[in-house]
C-alpha atoms as a PDB file:
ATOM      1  CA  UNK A   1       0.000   0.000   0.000  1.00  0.00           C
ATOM      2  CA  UNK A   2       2.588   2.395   0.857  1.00  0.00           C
ATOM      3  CA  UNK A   3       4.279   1.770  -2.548  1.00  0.00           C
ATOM      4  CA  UNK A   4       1.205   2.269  -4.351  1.00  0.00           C
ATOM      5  CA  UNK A   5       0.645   5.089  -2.178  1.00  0.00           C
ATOM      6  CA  UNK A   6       4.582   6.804  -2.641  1.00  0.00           C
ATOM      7  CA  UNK A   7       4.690   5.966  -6.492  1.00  0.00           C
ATOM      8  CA  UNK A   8       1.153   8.435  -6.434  1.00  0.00           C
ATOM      9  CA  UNK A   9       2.126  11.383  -6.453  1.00  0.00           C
ATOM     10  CA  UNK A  10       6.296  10.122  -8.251  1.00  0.00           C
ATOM     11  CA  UNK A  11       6.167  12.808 -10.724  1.00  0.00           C
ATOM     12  CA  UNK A  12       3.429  15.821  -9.108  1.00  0.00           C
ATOM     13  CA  UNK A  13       4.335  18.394  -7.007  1.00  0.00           C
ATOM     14  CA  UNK A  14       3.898  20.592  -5.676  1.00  0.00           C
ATOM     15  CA  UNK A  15       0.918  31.003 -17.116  1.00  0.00           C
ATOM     16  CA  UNK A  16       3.015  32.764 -19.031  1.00  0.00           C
ATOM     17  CA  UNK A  17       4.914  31.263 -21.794  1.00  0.00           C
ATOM     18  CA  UNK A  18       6.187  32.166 -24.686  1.00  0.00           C
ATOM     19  CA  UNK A  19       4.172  32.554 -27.786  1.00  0.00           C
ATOM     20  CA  UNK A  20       6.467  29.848 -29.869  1.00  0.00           C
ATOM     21  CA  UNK A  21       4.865  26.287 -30.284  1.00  0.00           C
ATOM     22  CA  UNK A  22       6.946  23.164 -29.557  1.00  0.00           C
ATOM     23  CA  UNK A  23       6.555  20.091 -30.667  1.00  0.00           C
ATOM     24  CA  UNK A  24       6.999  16.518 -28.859  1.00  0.00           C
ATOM     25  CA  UNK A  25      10.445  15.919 -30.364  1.00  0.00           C
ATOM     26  CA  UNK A  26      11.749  19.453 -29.609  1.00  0.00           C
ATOM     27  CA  UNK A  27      13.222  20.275 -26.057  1.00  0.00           C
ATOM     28  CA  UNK A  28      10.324  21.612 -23.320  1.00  0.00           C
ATOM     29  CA  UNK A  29      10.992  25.077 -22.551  1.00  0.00           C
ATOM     30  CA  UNK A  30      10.236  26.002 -18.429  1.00  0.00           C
ATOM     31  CA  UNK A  31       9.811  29.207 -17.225  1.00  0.00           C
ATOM     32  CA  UNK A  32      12.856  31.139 -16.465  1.00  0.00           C
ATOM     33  CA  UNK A  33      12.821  31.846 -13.323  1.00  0.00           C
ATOM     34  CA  UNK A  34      10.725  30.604 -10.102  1.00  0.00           C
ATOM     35  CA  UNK A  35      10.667  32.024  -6.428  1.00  0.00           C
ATOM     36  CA  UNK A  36      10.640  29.096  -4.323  1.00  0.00           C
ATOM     37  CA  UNK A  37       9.499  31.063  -1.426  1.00  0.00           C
ATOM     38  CA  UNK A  38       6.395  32.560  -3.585  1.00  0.00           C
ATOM     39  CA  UNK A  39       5.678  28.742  -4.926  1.00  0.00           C
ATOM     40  CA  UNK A  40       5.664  27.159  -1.376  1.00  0.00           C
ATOM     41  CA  UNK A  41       1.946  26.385   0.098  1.00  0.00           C
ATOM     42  CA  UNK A  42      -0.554  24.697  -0.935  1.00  0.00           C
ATOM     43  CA  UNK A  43      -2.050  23.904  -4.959  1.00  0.00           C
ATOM     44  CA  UNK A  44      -4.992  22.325  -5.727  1.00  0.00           C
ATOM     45  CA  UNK A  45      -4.818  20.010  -8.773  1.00  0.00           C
ATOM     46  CA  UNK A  46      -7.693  21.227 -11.609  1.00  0.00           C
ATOM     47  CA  UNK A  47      -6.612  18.371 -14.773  1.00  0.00           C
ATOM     48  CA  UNK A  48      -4.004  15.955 -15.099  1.00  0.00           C
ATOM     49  CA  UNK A  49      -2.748  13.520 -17.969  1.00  0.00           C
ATOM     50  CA  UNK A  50      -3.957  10.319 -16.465  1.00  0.00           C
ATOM     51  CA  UNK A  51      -1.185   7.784 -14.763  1.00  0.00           C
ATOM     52  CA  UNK A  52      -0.962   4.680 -12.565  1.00  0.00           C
ATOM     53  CA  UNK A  53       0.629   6.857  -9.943  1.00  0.00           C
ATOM     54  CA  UNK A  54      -2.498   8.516  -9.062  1.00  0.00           C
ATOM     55  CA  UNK A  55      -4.929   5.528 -10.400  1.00  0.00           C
ATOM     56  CA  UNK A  56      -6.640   5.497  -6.810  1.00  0.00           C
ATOM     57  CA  UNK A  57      -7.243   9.428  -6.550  1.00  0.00           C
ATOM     58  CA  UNK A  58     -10.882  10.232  -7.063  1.00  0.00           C
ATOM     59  CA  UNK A  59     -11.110  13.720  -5.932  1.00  0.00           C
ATOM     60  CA  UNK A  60      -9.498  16.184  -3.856  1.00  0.00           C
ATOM     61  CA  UNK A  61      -5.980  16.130  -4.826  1.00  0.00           C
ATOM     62  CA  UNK A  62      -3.684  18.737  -3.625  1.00  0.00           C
ATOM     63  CA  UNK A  63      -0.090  18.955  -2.901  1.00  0.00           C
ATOM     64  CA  UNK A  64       1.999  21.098  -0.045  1.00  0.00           C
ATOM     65  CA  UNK A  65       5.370  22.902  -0.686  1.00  0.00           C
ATOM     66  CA  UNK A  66       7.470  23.557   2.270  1.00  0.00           C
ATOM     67  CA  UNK A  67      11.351  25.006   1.640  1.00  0.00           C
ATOM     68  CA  UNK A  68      13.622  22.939   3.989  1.00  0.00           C
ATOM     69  CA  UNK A  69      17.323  24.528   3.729  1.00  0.00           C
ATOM     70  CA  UNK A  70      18.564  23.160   0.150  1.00  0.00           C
ATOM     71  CA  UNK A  71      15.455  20.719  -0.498  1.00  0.00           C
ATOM     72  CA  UNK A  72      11.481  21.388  -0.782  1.00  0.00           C
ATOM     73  CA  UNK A  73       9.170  18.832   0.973  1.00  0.00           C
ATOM     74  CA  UNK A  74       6.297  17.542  -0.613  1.00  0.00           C
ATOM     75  CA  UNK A  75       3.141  16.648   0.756  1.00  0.00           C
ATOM     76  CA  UNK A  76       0.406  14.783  -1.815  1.00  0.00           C
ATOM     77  CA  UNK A  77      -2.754  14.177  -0.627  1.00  0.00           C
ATOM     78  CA  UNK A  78      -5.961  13.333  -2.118  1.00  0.00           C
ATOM     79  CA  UNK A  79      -9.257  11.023  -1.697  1.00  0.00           C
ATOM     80  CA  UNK A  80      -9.672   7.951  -2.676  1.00  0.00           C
ATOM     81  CA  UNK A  81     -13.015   5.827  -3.634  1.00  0.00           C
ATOM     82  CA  UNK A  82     -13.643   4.694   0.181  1.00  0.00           C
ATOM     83  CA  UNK A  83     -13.342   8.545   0.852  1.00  0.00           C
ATOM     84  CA  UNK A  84     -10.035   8.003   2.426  1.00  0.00           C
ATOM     85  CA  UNK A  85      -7.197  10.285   2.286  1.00  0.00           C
ATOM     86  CA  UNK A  86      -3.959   9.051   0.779  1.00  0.00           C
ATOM     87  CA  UNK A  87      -1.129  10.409   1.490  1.00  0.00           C
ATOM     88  CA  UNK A  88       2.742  10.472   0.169  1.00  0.00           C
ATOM     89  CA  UNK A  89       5.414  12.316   1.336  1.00  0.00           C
ATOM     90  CA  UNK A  90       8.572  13.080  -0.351  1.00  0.00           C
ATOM     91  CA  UNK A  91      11.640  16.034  -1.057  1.00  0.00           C
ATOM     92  CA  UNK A  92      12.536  17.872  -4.199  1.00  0.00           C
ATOM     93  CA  UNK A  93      15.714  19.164  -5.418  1.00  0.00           C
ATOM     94  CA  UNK A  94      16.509  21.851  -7.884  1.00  0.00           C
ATOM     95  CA  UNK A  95      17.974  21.318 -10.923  1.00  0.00           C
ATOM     96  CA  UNK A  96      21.057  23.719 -10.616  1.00  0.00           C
ATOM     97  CA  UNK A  97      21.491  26.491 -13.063  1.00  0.00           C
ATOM     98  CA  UNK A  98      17.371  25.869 -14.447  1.00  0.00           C
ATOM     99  CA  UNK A  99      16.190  29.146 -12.310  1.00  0.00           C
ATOM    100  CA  UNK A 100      14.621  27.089 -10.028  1.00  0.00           C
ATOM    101  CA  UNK A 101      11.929  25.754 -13.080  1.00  0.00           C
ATOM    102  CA  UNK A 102      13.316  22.353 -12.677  1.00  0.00           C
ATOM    103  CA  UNK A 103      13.007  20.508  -9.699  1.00  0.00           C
ATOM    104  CA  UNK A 104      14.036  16.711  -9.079  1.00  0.00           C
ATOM    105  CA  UNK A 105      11.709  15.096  -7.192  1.00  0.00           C
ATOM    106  CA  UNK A 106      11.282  11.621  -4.690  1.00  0.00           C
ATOM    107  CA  UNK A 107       8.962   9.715  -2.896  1.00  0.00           C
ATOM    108  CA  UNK A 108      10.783   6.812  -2.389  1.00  0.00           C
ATOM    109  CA  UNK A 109      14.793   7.601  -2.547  1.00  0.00           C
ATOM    110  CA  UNK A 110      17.026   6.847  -5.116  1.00  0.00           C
ATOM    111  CA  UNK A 111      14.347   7.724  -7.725  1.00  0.00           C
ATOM    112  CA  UNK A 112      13.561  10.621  -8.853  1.00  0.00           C
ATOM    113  CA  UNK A 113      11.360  12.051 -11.609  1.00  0.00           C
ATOM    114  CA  UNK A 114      11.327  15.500 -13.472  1.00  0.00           C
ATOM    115  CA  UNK A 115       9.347  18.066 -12.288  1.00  0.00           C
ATOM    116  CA  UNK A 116       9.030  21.049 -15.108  1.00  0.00           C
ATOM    117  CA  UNK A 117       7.238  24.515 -14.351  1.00  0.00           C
ATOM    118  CA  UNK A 118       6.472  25.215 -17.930  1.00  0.00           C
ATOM    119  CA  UNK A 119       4.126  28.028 -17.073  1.00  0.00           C
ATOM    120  CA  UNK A 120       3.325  30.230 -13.951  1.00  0.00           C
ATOM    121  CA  UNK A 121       1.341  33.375 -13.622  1.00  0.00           C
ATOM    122  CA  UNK A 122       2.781  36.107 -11.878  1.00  0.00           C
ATOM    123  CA  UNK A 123       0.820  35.850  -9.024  1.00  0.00           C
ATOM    124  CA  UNK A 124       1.705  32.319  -8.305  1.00  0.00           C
ATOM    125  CA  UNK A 125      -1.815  31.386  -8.539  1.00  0.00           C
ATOM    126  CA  UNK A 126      -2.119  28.987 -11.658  1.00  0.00           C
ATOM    127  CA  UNK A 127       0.790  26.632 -12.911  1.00  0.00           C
ATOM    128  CA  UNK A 128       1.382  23.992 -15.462  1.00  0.00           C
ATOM    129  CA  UNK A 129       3.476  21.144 -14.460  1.00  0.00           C
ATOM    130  CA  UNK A 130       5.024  18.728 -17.289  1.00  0.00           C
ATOM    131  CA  UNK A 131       8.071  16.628 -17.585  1.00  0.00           C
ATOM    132  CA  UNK A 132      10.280  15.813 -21.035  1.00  0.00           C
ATOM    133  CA  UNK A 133       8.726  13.189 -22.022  1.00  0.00           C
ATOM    134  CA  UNK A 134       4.909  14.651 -22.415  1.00  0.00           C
ATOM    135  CA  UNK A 135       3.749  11.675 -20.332  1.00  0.00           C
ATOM    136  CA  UNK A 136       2.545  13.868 -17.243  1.00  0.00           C
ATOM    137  CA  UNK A 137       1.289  16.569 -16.451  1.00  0.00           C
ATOM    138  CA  UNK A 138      -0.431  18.829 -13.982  1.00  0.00           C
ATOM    139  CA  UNK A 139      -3.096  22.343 -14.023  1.00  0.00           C
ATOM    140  CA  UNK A 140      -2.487  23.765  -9.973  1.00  0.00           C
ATOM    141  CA  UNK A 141      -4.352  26.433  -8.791  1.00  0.00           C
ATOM    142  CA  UNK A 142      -4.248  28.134  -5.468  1.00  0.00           C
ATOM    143  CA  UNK A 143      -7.949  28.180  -5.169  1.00  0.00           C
ATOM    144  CA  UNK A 144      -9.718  24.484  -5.097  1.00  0.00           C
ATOM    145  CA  UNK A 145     -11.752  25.707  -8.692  1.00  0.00           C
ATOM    146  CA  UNK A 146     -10.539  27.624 -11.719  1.00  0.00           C
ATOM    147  CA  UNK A 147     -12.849  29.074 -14.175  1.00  0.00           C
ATOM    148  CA  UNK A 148     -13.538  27.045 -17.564  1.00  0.00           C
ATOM    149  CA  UNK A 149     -11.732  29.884 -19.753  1.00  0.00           C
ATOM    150  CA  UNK A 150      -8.568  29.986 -16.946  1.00  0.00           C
ATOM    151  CA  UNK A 151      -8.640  25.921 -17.383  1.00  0.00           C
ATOM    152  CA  UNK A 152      -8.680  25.843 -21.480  1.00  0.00           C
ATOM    153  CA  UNK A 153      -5.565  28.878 -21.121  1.00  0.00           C
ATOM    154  CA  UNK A 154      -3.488  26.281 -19.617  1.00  0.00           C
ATOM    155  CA  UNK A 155      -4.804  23.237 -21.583  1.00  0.00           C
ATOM    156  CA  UNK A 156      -4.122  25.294 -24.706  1.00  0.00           C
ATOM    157  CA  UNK A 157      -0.679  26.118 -23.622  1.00  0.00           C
ATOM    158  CA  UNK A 158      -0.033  22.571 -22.745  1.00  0.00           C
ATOM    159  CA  UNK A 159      -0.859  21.954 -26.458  1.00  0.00           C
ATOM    160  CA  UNK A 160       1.372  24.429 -27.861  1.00  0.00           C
ATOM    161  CA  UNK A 161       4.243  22.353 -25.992  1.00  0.00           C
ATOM    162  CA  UNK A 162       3.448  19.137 -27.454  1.00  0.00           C
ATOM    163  CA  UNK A 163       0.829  17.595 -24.882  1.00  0.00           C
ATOM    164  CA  UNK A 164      -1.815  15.974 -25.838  1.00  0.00           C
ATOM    165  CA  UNK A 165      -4.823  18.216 -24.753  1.00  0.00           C
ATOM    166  CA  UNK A 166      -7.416  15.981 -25.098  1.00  0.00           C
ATOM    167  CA  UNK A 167      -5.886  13.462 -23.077  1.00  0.00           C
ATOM    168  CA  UNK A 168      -6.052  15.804 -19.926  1.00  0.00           C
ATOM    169  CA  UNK A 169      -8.443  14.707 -17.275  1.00  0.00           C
ATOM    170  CA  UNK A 170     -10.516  17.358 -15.066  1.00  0.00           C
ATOM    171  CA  UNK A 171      -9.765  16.680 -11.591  1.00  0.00           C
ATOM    172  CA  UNK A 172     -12.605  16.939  -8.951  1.00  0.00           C
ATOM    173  CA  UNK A 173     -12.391  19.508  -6.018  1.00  0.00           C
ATOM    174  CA  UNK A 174     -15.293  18.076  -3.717  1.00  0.00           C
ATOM    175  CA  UNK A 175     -14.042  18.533  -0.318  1.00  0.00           C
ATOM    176  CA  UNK A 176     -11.201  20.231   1.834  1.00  0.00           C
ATOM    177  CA  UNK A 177      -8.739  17.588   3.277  1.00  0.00           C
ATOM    178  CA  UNK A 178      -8.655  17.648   6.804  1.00  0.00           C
END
């Protein structure tokens, strides 16, 4: 259980990009430069490209950002179909000379997986998550709900980097996590 429960969140942590369009076989461009202190809290996850490391998330998913000297710890949570609340907990490492965009990140030491900003508002209210390979990706929001135009923004600029928008899955807000 705690395997299924670490490789959940493997990948997720934790808009503005540039008006060029990428494709899949061209490199993913981040943003260039993150505050760490600004991104720390709490995000709400709005859509995701589906993956087996949150297969038993139904609703509620949010992750926690807490700067810890050189590392960030990362808190997943979300609700699963008994209306439990999973939980993983893991640490995050920047990827030096990325501005802080690209973060290394573990739930269950020595792997790690890629962690991409690829677009963040400057408010620090909204974010797009990705990784290299296009395989995952995350919509955060501050706010448990995002409005429909907000939501297509992102999903649009996810496109223009070579995801697959229509593979995105709206996440369900329901509840807060105690």
């Amino acid at each position: 259980m705690m395997t299924r429960i670490s490789s959940l969140f493997a990948l997720c942590l934790l808009p503005v990009l540039s008006a060029c369009t990428s494709a899949p076989n061209q490199p993913l461009k981040t943003v260039d430069d993150v505050d760490l202190t600004r991104y720390a809290g709490t995000w709400y996850e709005i859509a995701l490209l589906p993956n087996k490391f949150q297969a038993q998330c139904v609703s509620d998913t949010q992750a926690q950002y807490r700067i810890d000297g050189e590392v960030v710890r990362v808190r997943n949570r979300c609700r699963n179909a008994e209306d439990k609340i999973e939980e993983a907990n893991g640490v995050a490492k920047v990827v030096a000379g990325s501005g802080n965009a690209k973060l290394r990140v573990s739930f269950f030491r020595p792997f790690y997986g890629d962690y991409w900003i690829l677009a963040l508002d400057k408010d620090y209210r909204t974010v797009l998550i990705g990784e290299p390979s296009r395989k995952y990706s995350w919509i955060l929001s501050r706010d448990p709900h995002m409005s429909t135009d907000q939501r297509e923004q992102l999903l649009e600029q996810a496109q223009s980097l070579g995801f697959d928008r229509s593979a995105y899955k709206i996440s369900k807000q329901l509840q807060p996590l105690e």
